[in-house]
Protein backbone atom coordinates (compact mmCIF):
# COMPACT_ATOMS: atom_id res chain seq x y z
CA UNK A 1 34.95 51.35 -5.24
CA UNK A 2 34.16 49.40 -2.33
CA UNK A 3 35.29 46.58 -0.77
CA UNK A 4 34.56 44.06 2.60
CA UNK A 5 37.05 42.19 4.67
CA UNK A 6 36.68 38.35 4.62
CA UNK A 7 38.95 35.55 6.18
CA UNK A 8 40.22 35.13 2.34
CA UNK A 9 41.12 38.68 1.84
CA UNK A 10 39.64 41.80 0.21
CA UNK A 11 36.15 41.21 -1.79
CA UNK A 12 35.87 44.11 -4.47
CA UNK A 13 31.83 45.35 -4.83
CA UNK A 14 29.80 47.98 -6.25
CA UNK A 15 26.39 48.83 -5.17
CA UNK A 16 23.68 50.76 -6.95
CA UNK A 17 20.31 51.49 -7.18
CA UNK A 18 17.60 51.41 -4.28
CA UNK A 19 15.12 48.77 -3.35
CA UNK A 20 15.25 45.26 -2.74
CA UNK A 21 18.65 43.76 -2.79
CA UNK A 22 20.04 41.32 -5.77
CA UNK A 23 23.42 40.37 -5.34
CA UNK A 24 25.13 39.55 -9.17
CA UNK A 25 28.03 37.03 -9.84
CA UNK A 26 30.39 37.37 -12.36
CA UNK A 27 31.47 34.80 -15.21
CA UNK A 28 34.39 33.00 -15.11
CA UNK A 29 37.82 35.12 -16.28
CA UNK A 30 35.13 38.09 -15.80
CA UNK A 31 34.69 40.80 -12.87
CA UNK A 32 31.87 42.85 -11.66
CA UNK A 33 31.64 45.36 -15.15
CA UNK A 34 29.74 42.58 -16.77
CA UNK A 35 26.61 44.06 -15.08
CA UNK A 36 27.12 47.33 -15.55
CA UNK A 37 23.97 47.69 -17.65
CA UNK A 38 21.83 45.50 -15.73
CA UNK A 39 22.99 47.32 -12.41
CA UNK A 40 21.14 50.23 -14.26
CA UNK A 41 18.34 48.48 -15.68
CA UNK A 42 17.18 47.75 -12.34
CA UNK A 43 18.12 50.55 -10.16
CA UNK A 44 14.83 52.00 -10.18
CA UNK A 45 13.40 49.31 -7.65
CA UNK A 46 16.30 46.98 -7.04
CA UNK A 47 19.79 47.71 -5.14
CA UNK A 48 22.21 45.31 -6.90
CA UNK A 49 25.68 44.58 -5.49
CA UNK A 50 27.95 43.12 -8.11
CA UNK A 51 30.74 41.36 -6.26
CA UNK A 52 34.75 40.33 -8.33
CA UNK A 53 35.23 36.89 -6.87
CA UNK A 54 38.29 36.12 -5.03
CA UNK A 55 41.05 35.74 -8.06
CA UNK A 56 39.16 37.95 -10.13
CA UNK A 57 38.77 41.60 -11.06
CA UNK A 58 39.82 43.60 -7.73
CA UNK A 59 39.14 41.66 -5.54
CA UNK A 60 41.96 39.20 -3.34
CA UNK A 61 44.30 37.25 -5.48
CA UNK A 62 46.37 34.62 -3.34
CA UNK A 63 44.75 31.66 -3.35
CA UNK A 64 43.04 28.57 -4.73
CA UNK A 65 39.49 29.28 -5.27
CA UNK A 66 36.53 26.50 -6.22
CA UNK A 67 32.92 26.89 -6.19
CA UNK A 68 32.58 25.66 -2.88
CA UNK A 69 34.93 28.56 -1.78
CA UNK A 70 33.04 30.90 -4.07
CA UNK A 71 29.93 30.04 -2.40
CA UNK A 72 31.76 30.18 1.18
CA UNK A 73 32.36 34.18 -0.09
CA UNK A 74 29.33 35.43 -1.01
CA UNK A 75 28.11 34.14 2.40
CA UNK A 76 30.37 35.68 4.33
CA UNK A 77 29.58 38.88 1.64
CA UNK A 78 26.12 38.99 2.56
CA UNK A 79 26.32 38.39 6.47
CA UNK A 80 28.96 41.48 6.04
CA UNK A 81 25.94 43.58 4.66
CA UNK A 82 23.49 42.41 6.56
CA UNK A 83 21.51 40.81 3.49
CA UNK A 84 20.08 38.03 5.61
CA UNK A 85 18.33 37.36 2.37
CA UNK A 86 18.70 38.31 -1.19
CA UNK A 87 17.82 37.46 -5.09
CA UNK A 88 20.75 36.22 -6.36
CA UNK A 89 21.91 35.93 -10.39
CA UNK A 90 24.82 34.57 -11.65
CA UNK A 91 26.32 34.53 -15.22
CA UNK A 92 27.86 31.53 -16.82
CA UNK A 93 30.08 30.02 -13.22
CA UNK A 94 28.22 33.26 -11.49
CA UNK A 95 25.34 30.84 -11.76
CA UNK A 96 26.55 27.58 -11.09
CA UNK A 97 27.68 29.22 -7.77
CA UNK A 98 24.41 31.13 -7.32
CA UNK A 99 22.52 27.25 -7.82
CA UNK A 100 25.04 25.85 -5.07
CA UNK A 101 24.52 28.59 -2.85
CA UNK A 102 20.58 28.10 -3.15
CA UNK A 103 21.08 24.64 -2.18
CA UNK A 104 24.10 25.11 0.75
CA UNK A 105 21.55 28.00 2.00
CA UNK A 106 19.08 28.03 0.90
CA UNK A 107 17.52 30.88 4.06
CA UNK A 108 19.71 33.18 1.94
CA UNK A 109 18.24 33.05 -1.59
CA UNK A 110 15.08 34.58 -2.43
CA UNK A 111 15.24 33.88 -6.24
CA UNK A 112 17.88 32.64 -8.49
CA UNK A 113 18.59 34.01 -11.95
CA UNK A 114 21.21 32.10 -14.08
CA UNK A 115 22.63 32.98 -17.47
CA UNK A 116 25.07 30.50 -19.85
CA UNK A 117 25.87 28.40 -16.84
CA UNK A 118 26.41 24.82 -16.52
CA UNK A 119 24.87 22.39 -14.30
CA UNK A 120 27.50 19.93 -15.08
CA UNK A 121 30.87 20.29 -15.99
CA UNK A 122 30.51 18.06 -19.71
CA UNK A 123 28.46 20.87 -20.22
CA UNK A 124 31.49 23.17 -20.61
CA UNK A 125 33.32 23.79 -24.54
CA UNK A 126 36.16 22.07 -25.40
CA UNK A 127 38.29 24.94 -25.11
CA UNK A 128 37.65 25.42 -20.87
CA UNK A 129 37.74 21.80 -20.28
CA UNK A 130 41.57 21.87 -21.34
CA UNK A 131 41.90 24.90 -19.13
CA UNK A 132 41.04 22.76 -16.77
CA UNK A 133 44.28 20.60 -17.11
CA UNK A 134 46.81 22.68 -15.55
CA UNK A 135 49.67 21.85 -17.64
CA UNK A 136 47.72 23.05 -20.03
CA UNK A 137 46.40 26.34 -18.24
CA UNK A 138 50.15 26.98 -17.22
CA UNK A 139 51.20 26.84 -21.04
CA UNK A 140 48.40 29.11 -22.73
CA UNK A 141 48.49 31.55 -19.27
CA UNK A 142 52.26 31.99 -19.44
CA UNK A 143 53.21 31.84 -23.08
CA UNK A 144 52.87 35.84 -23.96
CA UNK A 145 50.32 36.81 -26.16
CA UNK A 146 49.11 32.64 -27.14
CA UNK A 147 45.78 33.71 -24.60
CA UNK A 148 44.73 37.18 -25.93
CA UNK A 149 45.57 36.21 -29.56
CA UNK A 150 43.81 33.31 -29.33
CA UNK A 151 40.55 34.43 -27.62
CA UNK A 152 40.58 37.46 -30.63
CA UNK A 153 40.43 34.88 -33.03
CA UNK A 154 37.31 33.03 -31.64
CA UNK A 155 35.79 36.21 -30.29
CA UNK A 156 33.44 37.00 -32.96
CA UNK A 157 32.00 33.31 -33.01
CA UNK A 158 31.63 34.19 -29.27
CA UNK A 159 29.44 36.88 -28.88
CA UNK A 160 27.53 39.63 -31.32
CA UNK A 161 29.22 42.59 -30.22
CA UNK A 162 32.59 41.18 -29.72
CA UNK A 163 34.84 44.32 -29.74
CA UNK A 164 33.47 45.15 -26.40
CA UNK A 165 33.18 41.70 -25.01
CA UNK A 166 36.82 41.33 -26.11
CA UNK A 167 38.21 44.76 -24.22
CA UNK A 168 36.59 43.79 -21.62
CA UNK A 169 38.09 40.43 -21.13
CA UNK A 170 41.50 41.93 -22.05
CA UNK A 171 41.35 43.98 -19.02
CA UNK A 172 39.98 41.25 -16.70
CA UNK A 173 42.49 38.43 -18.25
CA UNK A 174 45.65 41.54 -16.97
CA UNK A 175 44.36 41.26 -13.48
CA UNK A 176 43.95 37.41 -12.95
CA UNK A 177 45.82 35.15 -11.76
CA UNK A 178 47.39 31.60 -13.13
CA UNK A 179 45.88 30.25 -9.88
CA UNK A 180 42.75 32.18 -10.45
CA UNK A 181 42.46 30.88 -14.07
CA UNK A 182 43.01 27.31 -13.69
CA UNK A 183 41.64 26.29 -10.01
CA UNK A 184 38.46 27.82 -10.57
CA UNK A 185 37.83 26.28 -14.05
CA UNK A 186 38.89 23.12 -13.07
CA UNK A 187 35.92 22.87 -10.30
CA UNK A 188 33.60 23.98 -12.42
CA UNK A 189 34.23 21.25 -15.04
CA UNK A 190 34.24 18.48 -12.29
CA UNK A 191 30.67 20.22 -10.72
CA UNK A 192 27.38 18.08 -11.15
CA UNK A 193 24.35 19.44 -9.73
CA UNK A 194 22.12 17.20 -11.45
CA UNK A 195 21.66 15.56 -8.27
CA UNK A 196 20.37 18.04 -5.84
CA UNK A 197 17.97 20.42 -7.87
CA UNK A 198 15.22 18.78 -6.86
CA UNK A 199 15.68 20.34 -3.52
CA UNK A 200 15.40 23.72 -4.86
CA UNK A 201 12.24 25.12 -3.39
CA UNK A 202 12.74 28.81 -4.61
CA UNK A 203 11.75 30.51 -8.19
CA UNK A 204 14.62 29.83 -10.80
CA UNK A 205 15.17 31.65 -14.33
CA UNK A 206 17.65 30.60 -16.77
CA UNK A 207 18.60 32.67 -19.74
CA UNK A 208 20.57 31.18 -22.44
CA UNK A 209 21.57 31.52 -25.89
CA UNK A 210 20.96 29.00 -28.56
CA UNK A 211 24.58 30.43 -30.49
CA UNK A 212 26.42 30.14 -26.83
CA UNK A 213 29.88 28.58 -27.81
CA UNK A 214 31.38 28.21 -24.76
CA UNK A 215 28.15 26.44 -22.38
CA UNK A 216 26.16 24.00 -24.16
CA UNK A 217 22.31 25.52 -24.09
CA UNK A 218 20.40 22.29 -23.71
CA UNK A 219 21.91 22.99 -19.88
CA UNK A 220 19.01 25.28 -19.50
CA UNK A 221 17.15 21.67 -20.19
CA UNK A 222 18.31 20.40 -16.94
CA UNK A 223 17.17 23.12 -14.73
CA UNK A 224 13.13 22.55 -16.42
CA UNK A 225 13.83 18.73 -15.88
CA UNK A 226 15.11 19.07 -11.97
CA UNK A 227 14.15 22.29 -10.53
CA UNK A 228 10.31 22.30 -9.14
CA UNK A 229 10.21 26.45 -10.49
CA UNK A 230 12.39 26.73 -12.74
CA UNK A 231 11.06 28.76 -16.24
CA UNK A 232 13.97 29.05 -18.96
CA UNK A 233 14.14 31.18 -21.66
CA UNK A 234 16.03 30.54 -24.87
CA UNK A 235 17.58 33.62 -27.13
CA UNK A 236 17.61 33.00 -30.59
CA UNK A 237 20.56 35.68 -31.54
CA UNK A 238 22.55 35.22 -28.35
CA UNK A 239 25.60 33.67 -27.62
CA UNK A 240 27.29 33.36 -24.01
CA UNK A 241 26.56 36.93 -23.23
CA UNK A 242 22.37 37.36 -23.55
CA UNK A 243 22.98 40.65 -21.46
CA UNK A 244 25.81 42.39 -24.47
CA UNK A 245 24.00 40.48 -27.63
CA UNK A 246 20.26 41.11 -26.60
CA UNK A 247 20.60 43.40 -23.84
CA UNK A 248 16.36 44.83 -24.18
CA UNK A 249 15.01 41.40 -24.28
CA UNK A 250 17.39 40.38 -21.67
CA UNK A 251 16.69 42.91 -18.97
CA UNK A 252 13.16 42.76 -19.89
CA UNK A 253 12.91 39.18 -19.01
CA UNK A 254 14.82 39.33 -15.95
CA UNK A 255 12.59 42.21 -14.38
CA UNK A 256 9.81 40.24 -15.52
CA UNK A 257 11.06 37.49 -13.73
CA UNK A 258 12.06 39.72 -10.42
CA UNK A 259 8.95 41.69 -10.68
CA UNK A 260 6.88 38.62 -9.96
């Protein structure tokens, strides 16, 4: 376990592999352990450092964090590290921060990788745009057991191999904050990149899943439409999690893609 000191507080990371650095952001109500098996897919030529964002995982928890302040972090993660410049993947708001930070620095971003993630906030299911009212938020976050019983329910329509997408969301959701939950979702759904990716002068992959649930997949549509080098890739038997449902074809696109 390691960690960095930033004016927000403690940022949680782990590191592993050797080579050329990619820096991996987490989903949102998610923590570094989603890329456990891409951190060693690629640890053969690649040293990845999966960071928890501020809110999440183990990372500092007082706060109101946005993707602007997201953004503001891994900055400040990667001038800590001395990663004056890195290729950067995000899953689901891990991306949508990874696309902002492209285009807020983009000396810092070698290549961007982005899975599930939305380039606008109407992109976003049903479900996370009420989490985005904080009445709402406050109600299913404090009202015990309404969150995880819920989210079991849905679960299997949300990914193929939901029993361990589901334990690992019940041990992120114990460490998170109401803060955490609702301030971060609400940014996202009020985000609309639509209008800078044009400026993006650096590789981008998208991966997304034509079953995703919880990010509309004609998002990926936007990034082929706007982005000068952008290639997307579509999996047929995904959901929101490409890496857990299709995890070969997944990390054999992305090295394919980081190879290049």
């Amino acid at each position: 376990m390691s960690s960095i000191v930033t004016d927000r507080g403690l940022v949680h990371y782990e590191a592993f592999g050797r080579g050329r650095p990619v820096v991996l952001l987490h989903c949102w109500m998610g923590s570094w352990n989603y890329w456990l098996s891409t951190m060693e897919a690629l640890s053969d030529r690649y040293k990845t450092y999966a960071l928890d964002f501020w809110g999440f995982g183990e990372s500092a928890k007082k706060g109101e964090f946005s993707v602007p302040d997201y953004v503001e972090m891994v900055t400040q993660f990667m001038e800590r590290l001395g990663l004056e410049r890195s290729l950067v993947m995000g899953h689901s708001m891990g991306g949508t921060v990874s696309l902002s930070l492209t285009l807020k620095h983009p000396e810092r971003v070698q290549k961007v990788a982005v899975v599930g993630s939305p380039i606008t906030g109407d992109g976003l299911a049903l479900l996370l745009k009420l989490a985005a009212r904080r009445p709402l938020a406050a109600l299913a976050y404090n009202m015990p057991g309404l969150l995880p019983l819920g989210v079991r329910l849905i679960s299997p329509f949300w990914a193929r191999d939901w029993r361990t997408w589901y334990a690992m969301f019940s041990q992120d959701l114990s460490r998170t904050t109401l803060q955490s939950f609702h301030y971060s979702i609400a940014s996202l759904r009020h985000t609309d990149l639509r209008p800078w990716l044009n400026e993006i002068r650096v590789p981008v992959l998208g991966i997304y899943g034509y079953n995703d649930r919880i990010v509309d997949h004609r998002q990926g549509d936007l990034l082929t439409q706007k982005v000068p080098l952008a290639q997307v890739a579509f999996f047929e038997q995904s959901g929101h999690f490409p890496m857990l449902d299709e995890p070969e074809r997944f990390h054999r696109t992305l090295r394919d893609f980081l190879d290049r």
